[in-house]
Protein backbone atom coordinates (compact mmCIF):
# COMPACT_ATOMS: atom_id res chain seq x y z
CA UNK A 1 0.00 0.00 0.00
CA UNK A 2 0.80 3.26 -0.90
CA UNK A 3 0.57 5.61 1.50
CA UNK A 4 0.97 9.69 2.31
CA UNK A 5 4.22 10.11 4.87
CA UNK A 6 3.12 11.28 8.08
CA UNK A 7 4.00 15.19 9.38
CA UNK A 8 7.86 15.46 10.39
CA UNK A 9 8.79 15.36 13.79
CA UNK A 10 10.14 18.83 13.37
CA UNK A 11 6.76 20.35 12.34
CA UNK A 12 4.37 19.38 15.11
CA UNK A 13 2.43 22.59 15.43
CA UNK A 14 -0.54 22.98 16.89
CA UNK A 15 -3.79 25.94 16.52
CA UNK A 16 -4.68 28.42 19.39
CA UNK A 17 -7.64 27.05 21.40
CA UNK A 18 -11.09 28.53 20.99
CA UNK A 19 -12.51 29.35 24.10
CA UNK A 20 -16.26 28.58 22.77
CA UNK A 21 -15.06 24.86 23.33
CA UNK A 22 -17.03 23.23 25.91
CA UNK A 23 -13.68 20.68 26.99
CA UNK A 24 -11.67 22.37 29.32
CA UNK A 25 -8.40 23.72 27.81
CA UNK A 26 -6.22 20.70 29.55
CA UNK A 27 -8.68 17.85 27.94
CA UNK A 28 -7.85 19.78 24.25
CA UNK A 29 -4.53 20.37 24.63
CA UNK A 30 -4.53 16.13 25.67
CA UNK A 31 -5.80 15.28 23.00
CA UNK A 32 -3.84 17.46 20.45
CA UNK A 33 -0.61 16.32 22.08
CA UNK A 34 -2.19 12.07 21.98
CA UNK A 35 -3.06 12.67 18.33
CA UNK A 36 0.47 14.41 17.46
CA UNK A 37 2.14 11.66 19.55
CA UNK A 38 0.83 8.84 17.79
CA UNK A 39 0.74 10.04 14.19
CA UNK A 40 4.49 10.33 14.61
CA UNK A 41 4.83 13.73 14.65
CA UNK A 42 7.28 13.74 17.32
CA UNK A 43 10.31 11.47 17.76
CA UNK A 44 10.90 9.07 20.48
CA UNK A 45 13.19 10.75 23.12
CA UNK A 46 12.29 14.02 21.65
CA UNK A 47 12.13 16.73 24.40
CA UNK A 48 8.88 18.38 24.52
CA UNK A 49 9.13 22.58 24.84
CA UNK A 50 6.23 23.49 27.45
CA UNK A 51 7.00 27.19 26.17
CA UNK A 52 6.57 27.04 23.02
CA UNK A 53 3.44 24.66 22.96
CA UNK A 54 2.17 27.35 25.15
CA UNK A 55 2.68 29.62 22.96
CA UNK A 56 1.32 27.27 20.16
CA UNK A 57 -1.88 27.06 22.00
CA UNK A 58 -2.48 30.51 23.25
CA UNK A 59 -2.55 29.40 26.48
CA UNK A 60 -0.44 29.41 30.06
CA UNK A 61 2.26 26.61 30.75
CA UNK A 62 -0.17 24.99 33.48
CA UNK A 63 -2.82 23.34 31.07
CA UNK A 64 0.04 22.26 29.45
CA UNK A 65 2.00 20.67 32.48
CA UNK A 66 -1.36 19.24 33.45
CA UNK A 67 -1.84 17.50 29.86
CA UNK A 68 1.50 16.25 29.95
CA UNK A 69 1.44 14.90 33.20
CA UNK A 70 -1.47 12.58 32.13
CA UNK A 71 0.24 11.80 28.83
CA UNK A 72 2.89 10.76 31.44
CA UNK A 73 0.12 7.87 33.39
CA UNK A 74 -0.72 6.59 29.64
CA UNK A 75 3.20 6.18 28.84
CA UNK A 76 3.52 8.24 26.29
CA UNK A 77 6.30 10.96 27.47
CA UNK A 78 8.01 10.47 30.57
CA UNK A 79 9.79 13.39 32.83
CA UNK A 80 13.68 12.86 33.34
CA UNK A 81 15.61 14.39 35.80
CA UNK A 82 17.49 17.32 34.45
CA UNK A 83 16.29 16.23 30.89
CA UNK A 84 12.63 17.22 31.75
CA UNK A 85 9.46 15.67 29.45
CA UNK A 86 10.79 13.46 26.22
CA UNK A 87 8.48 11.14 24.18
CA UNK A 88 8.43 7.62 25.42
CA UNK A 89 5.93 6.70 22.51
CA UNK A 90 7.81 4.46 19.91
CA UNK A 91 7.50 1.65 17.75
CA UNK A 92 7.36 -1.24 20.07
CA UNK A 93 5.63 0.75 22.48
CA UNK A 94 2.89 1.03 19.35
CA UNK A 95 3.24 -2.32 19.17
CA UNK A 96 2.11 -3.20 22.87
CA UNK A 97 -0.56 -1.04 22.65
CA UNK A 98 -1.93 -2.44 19.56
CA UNK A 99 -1.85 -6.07 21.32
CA UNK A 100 -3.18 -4.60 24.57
CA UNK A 101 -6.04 -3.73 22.30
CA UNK A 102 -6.77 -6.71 20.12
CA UNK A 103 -6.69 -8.94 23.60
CA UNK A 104 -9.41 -6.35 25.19
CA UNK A 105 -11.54 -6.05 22.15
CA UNK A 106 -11.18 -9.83 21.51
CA UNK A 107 -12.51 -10.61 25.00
CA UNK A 108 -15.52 -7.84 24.63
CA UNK A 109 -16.37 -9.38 20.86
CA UNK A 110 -16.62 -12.68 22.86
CA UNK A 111 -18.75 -11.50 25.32
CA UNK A 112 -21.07 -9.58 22.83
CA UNK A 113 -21.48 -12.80 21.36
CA UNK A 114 -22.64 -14.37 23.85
CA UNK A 115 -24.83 -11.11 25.52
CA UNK A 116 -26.39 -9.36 22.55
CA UNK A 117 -29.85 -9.52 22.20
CA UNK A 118 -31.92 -9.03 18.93
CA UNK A 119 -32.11 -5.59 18.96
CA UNK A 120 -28.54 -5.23 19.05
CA UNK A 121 -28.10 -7.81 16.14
CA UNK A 122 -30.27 -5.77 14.06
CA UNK A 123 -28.89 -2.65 15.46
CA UNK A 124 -25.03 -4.47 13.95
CA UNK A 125 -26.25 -5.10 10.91
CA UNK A 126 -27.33 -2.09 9.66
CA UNK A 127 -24.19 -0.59 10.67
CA UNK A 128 -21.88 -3.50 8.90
CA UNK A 129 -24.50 -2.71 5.61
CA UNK A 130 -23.66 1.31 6.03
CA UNK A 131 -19.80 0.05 6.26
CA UNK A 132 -20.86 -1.67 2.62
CA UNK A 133 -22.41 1.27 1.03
CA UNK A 134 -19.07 3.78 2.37
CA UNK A 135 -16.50 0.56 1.21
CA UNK A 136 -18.26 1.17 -2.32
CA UNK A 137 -18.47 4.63 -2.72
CA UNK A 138 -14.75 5.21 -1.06
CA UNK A 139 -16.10 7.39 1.62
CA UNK A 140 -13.67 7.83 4.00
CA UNK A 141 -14.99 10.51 6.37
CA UNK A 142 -18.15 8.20 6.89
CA UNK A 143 -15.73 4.87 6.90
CA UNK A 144 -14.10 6.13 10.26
CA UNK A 145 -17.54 7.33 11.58
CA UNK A 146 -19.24 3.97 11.33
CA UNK A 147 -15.73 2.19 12.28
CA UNK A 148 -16.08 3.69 15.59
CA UNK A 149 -20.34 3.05 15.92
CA UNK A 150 -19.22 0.18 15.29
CA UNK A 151 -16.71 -1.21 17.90
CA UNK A 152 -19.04 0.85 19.67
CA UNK A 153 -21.90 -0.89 19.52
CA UNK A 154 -19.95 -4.28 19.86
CA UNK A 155 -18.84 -2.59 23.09
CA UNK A 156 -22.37 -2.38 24.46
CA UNK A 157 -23.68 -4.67 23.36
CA UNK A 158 -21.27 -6.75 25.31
CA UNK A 159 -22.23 -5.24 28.17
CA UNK A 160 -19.58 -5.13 29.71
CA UNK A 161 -18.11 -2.65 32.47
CA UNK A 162 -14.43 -2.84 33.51
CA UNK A 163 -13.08 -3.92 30.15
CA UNK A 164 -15.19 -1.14 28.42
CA UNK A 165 -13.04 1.41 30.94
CA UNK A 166 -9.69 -0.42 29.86
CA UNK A 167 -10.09 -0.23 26.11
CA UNK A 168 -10.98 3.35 26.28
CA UNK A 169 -7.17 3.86 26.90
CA UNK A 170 -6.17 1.94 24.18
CA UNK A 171 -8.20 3.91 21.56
CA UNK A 172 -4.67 6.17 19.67
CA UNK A 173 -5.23 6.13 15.87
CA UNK A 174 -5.53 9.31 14.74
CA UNK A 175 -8.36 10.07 12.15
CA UNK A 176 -5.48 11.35 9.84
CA UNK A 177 -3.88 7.75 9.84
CA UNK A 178 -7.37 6.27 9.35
CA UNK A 179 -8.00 8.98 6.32
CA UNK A 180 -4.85 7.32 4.98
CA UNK A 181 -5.66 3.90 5.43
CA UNK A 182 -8.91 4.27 4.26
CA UNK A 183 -8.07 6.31 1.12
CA UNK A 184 -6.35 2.91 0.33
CA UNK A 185 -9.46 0.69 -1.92
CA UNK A 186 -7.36 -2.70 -1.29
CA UNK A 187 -7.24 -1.75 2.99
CA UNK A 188 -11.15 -0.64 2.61
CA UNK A 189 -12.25 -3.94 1.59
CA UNK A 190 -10.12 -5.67 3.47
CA UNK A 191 -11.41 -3.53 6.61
CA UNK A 192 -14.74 -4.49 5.66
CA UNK A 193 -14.86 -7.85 5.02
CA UNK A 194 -13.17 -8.34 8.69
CA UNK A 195 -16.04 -6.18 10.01
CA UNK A 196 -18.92 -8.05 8.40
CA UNK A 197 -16.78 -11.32 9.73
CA UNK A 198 -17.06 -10.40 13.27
CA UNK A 199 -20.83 -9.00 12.56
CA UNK A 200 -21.78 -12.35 11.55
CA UNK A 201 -20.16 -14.24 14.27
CA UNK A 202 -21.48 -11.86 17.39
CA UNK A 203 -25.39 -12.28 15.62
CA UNK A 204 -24.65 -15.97 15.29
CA UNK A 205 -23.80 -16.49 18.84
CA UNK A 206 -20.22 -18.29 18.04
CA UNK A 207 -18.38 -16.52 21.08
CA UNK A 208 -14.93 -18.13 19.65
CA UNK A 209 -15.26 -17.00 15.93
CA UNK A 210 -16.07 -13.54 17.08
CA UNK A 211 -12.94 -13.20 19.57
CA UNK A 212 -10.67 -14.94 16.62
CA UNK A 213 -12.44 -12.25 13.87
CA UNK A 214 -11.75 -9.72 16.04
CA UNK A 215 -8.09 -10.36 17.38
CA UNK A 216 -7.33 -10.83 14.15
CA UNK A 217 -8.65 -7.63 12.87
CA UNK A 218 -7.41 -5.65 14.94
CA UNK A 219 -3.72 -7.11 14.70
CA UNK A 220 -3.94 -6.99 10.66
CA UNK A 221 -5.02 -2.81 11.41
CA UNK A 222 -2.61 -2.02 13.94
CA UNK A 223 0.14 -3.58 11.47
CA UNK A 224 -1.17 -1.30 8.66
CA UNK A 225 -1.04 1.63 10.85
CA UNK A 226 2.88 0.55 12.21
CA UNK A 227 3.62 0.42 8.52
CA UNK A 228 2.74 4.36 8.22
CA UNK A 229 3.30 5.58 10.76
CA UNK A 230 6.97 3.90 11.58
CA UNK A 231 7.52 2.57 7.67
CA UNK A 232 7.38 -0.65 9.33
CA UNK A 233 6.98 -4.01 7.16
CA UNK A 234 5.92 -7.66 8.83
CA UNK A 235 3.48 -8.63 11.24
CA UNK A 236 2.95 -7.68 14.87
């Protein structure tokens, strides 16, 4: 697959925050930093400036400290004496996360399986036939919409608690890397016939196939986006 080179390390810049937004100004500048960490637009051991992102975002250092401070608890920068806050986020860190996420989401497709109820399959399989209609028309905007209903949906319908709270965590692609991947018609299909897999198995009731679909998708993804984002080739 072909695919557009992610922003350089060197020109991670970010817009001044509107104050109309209803997140408070540490939750935005989170998730600006999360996305820019794990598109690769900063370098592992790169030393973050808390000045000039300040600056960046119109804003005083403290949202920033306070953003970076929780980017610390999810491992992606860490604060070293006399060094202060570098990126921690590389490859193989990428790579545990993306495992981390197909054994959670594995587990909740299992469950789902064995929990939904037929509203929910119906409720599945309307959003597996929108996935069909986007897949044909190479919609990608409405592709990573209905990617997220989706695992959504599989989420509740699984009904579960404590693993729901885990995998929220382990949600990092950025929609830029899914634009990308989705741009791609071979990695759309693909995308979709592992959705529709998993669809089938969790209205079927087969609590095995629908872990297996899922692990599996989710591996195959996270692979695609290594290859992007780190110009990585192989299998995690």
């Amino acid at each position: 697959m072909t695919a557009a080179n992610p922003p350089s390390s060197s020109q991670a810049e970010f817009e001044k925050i509107d104050a109309s937004f209803q997140m408070t100004v540490r939750d935005h500048v989170h998730r600006a930093m999360r996305s820019a960490i794990i598109s690769g637009r900063f370098q592992p051991g790169q030393k973050i400036n808390e000045r000039n992102l300040a600056e960046q975002f119109g804003v005083s250092t403290t949202p920033i400290k306070e953003a970076l401070r929780q980017l610390e608890t999810e491992g992606l920068v860490e604060a070293l004496p006399r060094r202060g806050v570098v990126i921690r986020f590389s490859m193989s860190w990428a790579e545990e996360m993306i495992l981390a996420r197909a054994a959670l989401e594995s587990m909740i497709a299992h469950l789902a399986a064995k929990r939904i109820d037929e509203k929910g399959k119906a409720a599945l399989s309307v959003i597996a036939n929108r996935m069909k209609e986007a897949t044909a028309s190479g919609d990608a905007d409405s592709l990573i919409a209905l990617n997220e209903t989706f695992h959504d949906h599989v989420h509740k319908s699984s009904q579960c608690g404590y693993l729901a709270k885990l995998i929220e965590r382990q949600q990092f692609y950025d929609a830029s890397i899914r634009r990308v991947i989705h741009l791609d018609p071979t990695e759309r299909q693909k995308a979709l016939d592992e959705h529709v897999a998993i669809a089938d198995a969790i209205t079927a009731g087969d609590t095995d196939k629908a872990e297996r679909t899922m692990r599996d998708h989710v591996v195959r993804s996270g692979d695609t986006y290594l290859s992007i984002v780190f110009k990585k080739k192989g299998e995690v």
